[in-house]
C-alpha atoms as a PDB file:
ATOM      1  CA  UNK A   1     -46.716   3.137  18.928  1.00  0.00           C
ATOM      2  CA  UNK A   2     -49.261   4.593  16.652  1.00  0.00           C
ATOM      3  CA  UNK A   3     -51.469   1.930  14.887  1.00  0.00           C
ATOM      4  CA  UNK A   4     -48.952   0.074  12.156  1.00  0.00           C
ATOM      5  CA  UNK A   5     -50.426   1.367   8.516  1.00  0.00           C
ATOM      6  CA  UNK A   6     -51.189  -1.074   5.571  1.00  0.00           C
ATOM      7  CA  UNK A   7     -49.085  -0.352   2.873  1.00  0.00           C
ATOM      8  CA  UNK A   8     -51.926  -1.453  -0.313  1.00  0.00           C
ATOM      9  CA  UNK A   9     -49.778   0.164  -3.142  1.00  0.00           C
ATOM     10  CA  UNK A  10     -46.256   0.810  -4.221  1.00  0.00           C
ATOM     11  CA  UNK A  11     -47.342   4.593  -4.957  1.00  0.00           C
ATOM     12  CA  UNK A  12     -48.439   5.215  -1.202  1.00  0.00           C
ATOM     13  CA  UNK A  13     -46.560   8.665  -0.844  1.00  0.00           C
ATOM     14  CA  UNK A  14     -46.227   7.255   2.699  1.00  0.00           C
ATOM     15  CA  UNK A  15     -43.353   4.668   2.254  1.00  0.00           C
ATOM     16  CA  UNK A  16     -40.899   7.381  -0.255  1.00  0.00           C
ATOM     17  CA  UNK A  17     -38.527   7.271   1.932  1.00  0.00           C
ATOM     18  CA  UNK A  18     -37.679   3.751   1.553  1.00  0.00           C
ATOM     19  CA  UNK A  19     -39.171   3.521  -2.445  1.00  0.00           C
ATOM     20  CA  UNK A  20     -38.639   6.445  -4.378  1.00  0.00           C
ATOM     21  CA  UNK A  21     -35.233   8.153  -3.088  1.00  0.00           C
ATOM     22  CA  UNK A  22     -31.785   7.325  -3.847  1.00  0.00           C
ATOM     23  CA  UNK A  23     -28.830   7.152  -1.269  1.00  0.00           C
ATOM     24  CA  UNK A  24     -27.882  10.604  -2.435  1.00  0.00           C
ATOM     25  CA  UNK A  25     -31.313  12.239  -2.253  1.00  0.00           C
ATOM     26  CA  UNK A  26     -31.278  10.556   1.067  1.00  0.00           C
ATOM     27  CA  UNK A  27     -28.187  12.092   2.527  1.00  0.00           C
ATOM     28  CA  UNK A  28     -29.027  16.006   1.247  1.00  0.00           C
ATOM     29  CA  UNK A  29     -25.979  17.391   1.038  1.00  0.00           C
ATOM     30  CA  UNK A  30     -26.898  21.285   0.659  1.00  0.00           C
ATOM     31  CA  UNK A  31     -29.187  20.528   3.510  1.00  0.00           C
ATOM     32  CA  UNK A  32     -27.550  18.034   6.328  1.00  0.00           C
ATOM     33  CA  UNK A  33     -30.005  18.726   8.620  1.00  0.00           C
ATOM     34  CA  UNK A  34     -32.662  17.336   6.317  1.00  0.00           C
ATOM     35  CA  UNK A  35     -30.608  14.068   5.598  1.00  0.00           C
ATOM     36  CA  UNK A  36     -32.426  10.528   6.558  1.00  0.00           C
ATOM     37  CA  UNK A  37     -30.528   7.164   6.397  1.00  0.00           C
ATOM     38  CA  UNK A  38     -31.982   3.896   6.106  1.00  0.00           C
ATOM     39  CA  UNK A  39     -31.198   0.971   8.644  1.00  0.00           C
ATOM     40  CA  UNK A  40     -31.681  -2.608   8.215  1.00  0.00           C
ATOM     41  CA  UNK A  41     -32.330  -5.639  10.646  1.00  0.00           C
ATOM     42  CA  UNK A  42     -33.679  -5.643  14.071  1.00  0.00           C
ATOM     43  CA  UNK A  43     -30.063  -5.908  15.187  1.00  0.00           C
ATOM     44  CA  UNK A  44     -28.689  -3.036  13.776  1.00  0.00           C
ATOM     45  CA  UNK A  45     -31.938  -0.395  14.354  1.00  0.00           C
ATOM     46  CA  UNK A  46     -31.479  -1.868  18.088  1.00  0.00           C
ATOM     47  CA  UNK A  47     -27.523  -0.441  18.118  1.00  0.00           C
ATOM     48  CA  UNK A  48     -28.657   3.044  16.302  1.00  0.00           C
ATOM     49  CA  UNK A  49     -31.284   3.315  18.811  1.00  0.00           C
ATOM     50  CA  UNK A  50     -28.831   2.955  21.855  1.00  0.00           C
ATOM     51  CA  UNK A  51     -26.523   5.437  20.086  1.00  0.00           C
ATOM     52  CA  UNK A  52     -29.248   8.399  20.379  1.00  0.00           C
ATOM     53  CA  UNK A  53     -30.206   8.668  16.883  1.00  0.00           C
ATOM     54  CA  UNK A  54     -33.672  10.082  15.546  1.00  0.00           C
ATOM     55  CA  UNK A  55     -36.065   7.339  14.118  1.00  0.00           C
ATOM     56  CA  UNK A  56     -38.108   8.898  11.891  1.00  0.00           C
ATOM     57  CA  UNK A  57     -40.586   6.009  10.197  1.00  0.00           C
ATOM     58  CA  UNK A  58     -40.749   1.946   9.937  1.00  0.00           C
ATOM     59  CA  UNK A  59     -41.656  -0.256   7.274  1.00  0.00           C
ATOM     60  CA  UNK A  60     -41.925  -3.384   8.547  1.00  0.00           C
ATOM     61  CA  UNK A  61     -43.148  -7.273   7.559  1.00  0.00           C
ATOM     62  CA  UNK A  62     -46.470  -7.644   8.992  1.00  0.00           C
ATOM     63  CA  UNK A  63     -45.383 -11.185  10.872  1.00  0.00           C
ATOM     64  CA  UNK A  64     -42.690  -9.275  12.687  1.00  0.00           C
ATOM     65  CA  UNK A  65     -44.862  -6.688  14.130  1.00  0.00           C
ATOM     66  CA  UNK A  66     -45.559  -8.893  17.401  1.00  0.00           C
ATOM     67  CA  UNK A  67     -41.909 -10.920  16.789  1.00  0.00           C
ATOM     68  CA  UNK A  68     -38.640  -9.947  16.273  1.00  0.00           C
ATOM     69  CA  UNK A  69     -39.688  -6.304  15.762  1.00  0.00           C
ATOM     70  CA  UNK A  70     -41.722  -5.423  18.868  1.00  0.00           C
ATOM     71  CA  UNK A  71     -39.514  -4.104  21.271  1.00  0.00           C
ATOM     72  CA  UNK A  72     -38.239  -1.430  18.558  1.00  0.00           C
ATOM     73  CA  UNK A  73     -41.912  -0.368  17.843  1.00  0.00           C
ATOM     74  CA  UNK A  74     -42.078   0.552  21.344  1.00  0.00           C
ATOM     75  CA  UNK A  75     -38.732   2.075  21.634  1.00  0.00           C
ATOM     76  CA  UNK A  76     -39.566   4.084  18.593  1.00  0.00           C
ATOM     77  CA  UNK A  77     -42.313   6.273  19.661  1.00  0.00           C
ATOM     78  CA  UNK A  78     -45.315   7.661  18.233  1.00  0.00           C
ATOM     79  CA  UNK A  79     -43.904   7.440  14.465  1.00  0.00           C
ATOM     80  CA  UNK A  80     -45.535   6.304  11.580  1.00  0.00           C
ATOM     81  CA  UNK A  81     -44.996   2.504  11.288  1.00  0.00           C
ATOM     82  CA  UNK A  82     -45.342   0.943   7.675  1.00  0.00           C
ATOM     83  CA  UNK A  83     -46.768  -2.717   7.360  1.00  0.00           C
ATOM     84  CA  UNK A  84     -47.344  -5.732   4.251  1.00  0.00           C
ATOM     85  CA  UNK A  85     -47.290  -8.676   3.441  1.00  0.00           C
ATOM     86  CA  UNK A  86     -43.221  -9.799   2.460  1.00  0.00           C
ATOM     87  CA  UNK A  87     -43.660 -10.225  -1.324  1.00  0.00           C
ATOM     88  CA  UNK A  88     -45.300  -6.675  -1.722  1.00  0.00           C
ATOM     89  CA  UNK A  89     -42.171  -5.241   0.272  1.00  0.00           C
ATOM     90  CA  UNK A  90     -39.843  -6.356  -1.441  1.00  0.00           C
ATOM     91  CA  UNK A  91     -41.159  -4.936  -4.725  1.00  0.00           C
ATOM     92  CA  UNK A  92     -41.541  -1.364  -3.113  1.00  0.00           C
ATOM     93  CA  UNK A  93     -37.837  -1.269  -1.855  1.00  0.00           C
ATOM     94  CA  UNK A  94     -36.601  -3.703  -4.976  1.00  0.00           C
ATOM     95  CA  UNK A  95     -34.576  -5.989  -2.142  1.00  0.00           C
ATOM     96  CA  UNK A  96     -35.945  -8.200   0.504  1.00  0.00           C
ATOM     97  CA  UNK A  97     -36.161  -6.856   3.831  1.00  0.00           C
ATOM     98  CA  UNK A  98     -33.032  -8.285   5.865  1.00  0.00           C
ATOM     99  CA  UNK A  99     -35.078  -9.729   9.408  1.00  0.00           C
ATOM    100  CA  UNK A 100     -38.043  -8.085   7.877  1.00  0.00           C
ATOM    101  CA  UNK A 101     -37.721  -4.525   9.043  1.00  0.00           C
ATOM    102  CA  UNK A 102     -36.540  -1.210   7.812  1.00  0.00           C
ATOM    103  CA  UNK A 103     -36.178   2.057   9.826  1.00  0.00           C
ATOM    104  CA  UNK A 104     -36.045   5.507   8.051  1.00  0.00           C
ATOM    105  CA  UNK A 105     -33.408   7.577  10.611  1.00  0.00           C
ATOM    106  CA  UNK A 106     -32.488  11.577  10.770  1.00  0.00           C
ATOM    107  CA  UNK A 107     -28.886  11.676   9.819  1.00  0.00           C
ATOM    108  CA  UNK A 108     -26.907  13.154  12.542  1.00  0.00           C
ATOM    109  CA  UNK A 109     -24.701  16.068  11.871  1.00  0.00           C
ATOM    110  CA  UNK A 110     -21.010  14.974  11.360  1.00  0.00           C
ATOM    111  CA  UNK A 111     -18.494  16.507  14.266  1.00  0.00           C
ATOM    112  CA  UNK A 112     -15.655  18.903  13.510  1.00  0.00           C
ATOM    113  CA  UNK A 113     -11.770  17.299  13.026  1.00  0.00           C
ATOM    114  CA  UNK A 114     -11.037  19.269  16.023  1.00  0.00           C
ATOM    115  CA  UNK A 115     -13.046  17.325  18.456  1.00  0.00           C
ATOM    116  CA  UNK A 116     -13.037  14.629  17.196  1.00  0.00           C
ATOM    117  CA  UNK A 117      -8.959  13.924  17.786  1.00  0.00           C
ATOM    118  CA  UNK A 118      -8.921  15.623  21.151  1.00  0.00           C
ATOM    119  CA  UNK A 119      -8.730  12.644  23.029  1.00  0.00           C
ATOM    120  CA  UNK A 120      -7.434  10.028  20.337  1.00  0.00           C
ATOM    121  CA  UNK A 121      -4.378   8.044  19.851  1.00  0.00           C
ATOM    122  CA  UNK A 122      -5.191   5.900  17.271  1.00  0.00           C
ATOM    123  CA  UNK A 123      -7.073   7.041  13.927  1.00  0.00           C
ATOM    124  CA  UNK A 124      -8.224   5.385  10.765  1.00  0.00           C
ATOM    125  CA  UNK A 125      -8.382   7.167   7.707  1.00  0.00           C
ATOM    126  CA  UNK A 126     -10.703   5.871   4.817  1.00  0.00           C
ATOM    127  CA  UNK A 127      -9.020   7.712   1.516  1.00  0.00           C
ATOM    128  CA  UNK A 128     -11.254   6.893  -1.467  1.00  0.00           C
ATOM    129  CA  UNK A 129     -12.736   3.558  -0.594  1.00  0.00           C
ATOM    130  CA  UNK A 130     -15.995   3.604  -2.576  1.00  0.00           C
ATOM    131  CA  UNK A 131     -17.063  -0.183  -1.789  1.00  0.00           C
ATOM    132  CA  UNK A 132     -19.895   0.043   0.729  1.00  0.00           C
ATOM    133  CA  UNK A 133     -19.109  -3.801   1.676  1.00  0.00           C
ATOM    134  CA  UNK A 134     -15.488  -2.485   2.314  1.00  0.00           C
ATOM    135  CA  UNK A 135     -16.303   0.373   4.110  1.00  0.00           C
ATOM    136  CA  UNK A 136     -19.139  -1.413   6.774  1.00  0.00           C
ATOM    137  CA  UNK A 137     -16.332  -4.191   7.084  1.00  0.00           C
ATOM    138  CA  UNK A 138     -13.432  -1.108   8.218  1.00  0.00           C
ATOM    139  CA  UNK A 139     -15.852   0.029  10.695  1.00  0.00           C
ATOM    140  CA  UNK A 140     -16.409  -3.080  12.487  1.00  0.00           C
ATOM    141  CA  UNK A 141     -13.127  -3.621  12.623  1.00  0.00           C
ATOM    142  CA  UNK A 142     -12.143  -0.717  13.867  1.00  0.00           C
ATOM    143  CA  UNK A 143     -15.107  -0.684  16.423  1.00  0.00           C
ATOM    144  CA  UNK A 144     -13.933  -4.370  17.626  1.00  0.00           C
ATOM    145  CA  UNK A 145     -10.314  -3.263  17.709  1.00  0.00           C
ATOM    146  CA  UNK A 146      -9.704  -0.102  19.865  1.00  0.00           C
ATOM    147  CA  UNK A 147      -9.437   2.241  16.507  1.00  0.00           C
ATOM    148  CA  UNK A 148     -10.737   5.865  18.698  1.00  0.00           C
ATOM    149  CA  UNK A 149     -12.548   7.407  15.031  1.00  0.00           C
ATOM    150  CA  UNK A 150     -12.774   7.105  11.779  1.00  0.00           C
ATOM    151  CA  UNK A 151     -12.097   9.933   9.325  1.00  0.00           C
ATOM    152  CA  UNK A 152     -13.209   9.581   5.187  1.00  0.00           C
ATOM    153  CA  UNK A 153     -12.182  11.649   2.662  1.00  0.00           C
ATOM    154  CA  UNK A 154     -15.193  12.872   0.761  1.00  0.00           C
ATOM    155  CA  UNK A 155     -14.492  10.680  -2.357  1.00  0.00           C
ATOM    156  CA  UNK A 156     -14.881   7.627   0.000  1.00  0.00           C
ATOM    157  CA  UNK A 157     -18.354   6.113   0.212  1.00  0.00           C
ATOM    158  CA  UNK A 158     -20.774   7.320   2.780  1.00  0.00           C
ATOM    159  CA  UNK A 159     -20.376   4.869   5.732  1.00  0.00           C
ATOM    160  CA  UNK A 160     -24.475   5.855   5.971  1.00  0.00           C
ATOM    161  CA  UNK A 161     -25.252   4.332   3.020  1.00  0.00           C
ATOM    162  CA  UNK A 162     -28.188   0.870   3.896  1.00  0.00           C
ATOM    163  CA  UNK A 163     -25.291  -1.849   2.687  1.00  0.00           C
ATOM    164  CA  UNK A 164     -22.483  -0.196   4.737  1.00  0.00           C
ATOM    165  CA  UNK A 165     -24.520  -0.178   7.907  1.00  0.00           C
ATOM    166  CA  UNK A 166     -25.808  -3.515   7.611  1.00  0.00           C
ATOM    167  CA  UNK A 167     -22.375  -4.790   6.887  1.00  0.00           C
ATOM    168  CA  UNK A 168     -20.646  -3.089   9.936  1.00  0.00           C
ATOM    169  CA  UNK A 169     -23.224  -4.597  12.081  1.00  0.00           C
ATOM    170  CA  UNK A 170     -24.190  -1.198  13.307  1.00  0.00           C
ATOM    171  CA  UNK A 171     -20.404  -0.224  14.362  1.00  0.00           C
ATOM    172  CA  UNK A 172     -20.652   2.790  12.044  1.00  0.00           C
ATOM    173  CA  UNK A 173     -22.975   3.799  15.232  1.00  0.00           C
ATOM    174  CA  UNK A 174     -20.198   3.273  17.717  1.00  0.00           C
ATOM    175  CA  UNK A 175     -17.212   4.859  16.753  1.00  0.00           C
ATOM    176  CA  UNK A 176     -17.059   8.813  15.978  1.00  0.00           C
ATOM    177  CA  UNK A 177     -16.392   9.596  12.919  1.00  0.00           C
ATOM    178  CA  UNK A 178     -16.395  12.655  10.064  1.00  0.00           C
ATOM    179  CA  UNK A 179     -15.379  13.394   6.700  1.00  0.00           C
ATOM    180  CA  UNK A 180     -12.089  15.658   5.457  1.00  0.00           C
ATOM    181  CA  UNK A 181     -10.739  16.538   1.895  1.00  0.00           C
ATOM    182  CA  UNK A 182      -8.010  14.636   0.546  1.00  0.00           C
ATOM    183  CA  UNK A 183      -5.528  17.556  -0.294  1.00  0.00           C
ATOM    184  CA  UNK A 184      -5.487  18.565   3.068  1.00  0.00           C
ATOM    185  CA  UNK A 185      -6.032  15.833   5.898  1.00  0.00           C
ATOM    186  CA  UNK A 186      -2.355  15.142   6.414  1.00  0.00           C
ATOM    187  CA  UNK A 187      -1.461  18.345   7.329  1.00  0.00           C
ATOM    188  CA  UNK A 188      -4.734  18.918   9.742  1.00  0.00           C
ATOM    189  CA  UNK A 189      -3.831  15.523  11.577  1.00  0.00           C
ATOM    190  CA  UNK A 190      -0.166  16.766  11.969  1.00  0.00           C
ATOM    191  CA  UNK A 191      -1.382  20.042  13.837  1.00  0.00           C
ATOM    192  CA  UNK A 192      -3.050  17.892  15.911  1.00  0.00           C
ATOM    193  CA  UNK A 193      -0.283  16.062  16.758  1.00  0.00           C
ATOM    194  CA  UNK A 194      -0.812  13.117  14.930  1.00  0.00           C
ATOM    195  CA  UNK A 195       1.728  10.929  12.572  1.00  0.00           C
ATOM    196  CA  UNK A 196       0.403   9.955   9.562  1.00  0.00           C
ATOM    197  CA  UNK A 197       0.818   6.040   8.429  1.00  0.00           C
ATOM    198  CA  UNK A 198       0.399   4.881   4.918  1.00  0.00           C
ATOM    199  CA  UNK A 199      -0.585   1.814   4.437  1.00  0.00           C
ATOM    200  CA  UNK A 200       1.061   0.599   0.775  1.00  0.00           C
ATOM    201  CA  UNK A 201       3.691  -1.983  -0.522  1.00  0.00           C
ATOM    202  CA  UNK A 202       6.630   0.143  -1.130  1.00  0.00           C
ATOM    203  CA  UNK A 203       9.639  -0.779  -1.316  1.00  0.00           C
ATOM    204  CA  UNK A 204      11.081   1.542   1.543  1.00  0.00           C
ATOM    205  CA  UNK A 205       8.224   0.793   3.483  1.00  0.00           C
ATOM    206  CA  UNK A 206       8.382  -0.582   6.897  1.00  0.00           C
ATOM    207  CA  UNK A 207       6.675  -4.012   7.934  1.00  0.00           C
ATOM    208  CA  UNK A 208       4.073  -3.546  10.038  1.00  0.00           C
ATOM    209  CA  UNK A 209       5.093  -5.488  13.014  1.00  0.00           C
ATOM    210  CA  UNK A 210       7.889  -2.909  13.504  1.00  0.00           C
ATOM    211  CA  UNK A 211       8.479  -1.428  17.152  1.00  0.00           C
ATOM    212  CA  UNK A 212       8.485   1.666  16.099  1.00  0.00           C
ATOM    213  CA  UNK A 213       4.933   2.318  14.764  1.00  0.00           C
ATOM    214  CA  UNK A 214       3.760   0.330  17.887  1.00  0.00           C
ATOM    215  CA  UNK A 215       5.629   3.359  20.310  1.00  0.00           C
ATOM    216  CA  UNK A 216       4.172   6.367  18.248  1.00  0.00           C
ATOM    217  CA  UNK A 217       2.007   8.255  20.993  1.00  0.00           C
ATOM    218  CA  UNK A 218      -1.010   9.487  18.135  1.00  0.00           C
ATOM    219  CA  UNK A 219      -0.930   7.690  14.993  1.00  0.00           C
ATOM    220  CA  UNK A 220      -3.262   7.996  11.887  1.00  0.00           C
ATOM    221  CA  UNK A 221      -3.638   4.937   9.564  1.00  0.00           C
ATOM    222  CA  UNK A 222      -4.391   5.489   6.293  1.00  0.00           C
ATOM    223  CA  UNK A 223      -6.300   2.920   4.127  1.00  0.00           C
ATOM    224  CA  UNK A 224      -6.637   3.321   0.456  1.00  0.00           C
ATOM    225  CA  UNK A 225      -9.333   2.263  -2.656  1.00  0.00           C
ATOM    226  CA  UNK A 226      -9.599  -1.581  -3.402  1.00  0.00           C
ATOM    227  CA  UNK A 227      -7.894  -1.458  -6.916  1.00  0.00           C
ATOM    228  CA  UNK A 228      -4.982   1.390  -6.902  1.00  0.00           C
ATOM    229  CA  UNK A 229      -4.609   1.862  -3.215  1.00  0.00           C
ATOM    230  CA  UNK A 230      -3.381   4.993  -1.801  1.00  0.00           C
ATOM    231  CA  UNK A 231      -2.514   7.496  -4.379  1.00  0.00           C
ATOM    232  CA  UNK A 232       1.327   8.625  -4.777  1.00  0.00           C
ATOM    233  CA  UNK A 233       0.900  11.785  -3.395  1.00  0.00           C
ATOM    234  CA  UNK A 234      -0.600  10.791  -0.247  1.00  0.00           C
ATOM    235  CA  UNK A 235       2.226   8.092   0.428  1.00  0.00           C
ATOM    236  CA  UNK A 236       4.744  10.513  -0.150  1.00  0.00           C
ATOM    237  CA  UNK A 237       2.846  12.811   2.307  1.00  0.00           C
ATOM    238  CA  UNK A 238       2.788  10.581   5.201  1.00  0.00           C
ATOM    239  CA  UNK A 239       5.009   9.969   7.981  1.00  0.00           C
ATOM    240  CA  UNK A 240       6.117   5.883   7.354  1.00  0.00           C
ATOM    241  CA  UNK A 241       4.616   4.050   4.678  1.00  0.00           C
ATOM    242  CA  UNK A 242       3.963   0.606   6.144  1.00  0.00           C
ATOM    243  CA  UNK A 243       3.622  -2.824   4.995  1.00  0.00           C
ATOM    244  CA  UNK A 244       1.853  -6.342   5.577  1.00  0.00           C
ATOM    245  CA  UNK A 245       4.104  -8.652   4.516  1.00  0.00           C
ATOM    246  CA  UNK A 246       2.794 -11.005   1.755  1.00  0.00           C
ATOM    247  CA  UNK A 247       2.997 -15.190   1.373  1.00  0.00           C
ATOM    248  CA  UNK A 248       3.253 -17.219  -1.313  1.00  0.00           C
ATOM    249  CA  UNK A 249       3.254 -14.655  -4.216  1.00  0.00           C
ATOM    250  CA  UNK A 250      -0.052 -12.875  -3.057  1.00  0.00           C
ATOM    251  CA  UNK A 251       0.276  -9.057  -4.289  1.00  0.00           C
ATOM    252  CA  UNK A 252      -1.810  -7.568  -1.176  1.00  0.00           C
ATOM    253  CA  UNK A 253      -5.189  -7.859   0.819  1.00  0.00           C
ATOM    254  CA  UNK A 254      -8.176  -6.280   0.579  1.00  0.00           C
ATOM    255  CA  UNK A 255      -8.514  -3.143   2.175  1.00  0.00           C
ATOM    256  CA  UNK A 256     -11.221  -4.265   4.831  1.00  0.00           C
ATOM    257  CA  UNK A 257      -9.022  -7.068   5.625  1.00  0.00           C
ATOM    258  CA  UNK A 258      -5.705  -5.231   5.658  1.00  0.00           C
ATOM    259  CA  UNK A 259      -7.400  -3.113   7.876  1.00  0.00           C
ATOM    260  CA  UNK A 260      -8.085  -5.523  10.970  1.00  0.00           C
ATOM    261  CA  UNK A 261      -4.313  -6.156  10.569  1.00  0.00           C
ATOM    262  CA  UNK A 262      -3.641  -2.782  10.567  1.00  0.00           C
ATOM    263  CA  UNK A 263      -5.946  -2.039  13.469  1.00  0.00           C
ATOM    264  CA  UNK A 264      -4.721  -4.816  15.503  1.00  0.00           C
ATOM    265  CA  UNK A 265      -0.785  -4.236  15.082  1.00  0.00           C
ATOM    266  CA  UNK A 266      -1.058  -0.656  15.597  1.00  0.00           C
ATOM    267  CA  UNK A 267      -2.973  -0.212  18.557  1.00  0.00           C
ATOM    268  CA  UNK A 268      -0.309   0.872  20.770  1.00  0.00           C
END
């Protein structure tokens, strides 16, 4: 670990990264390769670190150097590791520091559709979820419940972004995932010998504790945007369109919780 640097001023050039920059800057699209994230809590940088990814800097509170934040300095490596006192932290990032500790990550490069499915039976498929809360929620979910990846369409939220990883607890580290276009994805997944599953409240929709979901050998489940769900075109794409069946006049769940039900009764 090189020698943790005192962070004096909130113009230090230094600390940019976890200042200056928006999520968007952060993730460089024109140049992926170039593309930091930002990860929060000792408990999370701990899972991104067993996953293989790059740690690039630290800003950290200056009582957590020796505590709760120790074992990642030395798992880090010679990077350069940020340090002050809480109150000047949290004016430089404009939050406080969840567990104190911040850690400025190379974004990895997102795998192809093709490898990806090889080996999976069951998908998830985010189509424009743009909650970051939502989205860390789906991941953890799907990490906890056997879901094999995760595929987003690119006018979903980037799973990447600080909330979405702090939400999922890190589990956007643990399951593979990429992103695919929304006109298209249907039709990819079926050459790959998947069936595509809507999940919306139609009215020729099946319940979800059907038998016959359960027995499909490669399923895709498809989760849609907090407010108008799925849009008609993809419903009337898919394969089934499937249901949870509501209680006591409730119109539907939110989409992170609908999708642990989801997850859990489609497993196979």
């Amino acid at each position: 670990m090189l020698t943790p640097i005192e962070v004096t001023s909130l113009n230090d050039p230094g600390v940019a990264l976890f200042a200056s920059l928006t999520e968007a800057q952060l993730r460089n699209r024109l140049e992926l390769e170039k593309g930091v994230f930002i990860c929060e809590s000792p408990k999370v940088i701990r899972v991104a670190l067993d996953a293989g990814l790059q740690p690039l800097a630290l800003l950290c509170e200056r009582r957590h150097i020796g505590g709760d934040a120790a074992d990642i300095l030395r798992r880090a490596g010679d990077i350069p590791v940020y340090t002050g006192p809480r109150d000047l932290l949290a004016q430089l990032t404009g939050y406080t520091l969840t567990r104190g500790v911040l850690c400025a990550m190379r974004r990895p490069a997102p795998p192809r559709l093709s490898d990806i499915c090889r080996h999976a039976r069951r998908l998830a498929v985010i189509d424009g979820v743009a909650d970051t809360t939502n989205i860390g929620a789906i991941f953890r979910s799907a990490a906890a419940l056997g879901i094999d990846a995760v595929l987003l369409t690119t006018n979903s939220c980037d799973p990447l972004n600080r909330r979405a990883v702090r939400v999922s607890m890190g589990s956007v580290f643990l399951v593979p995932w990429t992103w695919v276009e929304p006109a298209d994805y249907q039709q990819r997944l079926r050459e790959l010998g998947f069936c595509t599953a809507a999940m919306a409240l139609t009215e020729d929709s099946l319940a979800i504790d059907d038998p016959v979901l359960s027995s499909i050998p490669r399923l895709a489940i498809i989760l849609g945007t907090e407010g108008d769900g799925l849009p008609a075109a993809t419903i009337a794409a898919a394969d089934y369109v499937v249901r949870i069946p509501m209680s006591h006049g409730v119109d539907s769940l939110n989409v992170a919780a609908a999708s642990a039900v989801a997850f859990w009764q489609l497993k196979g």
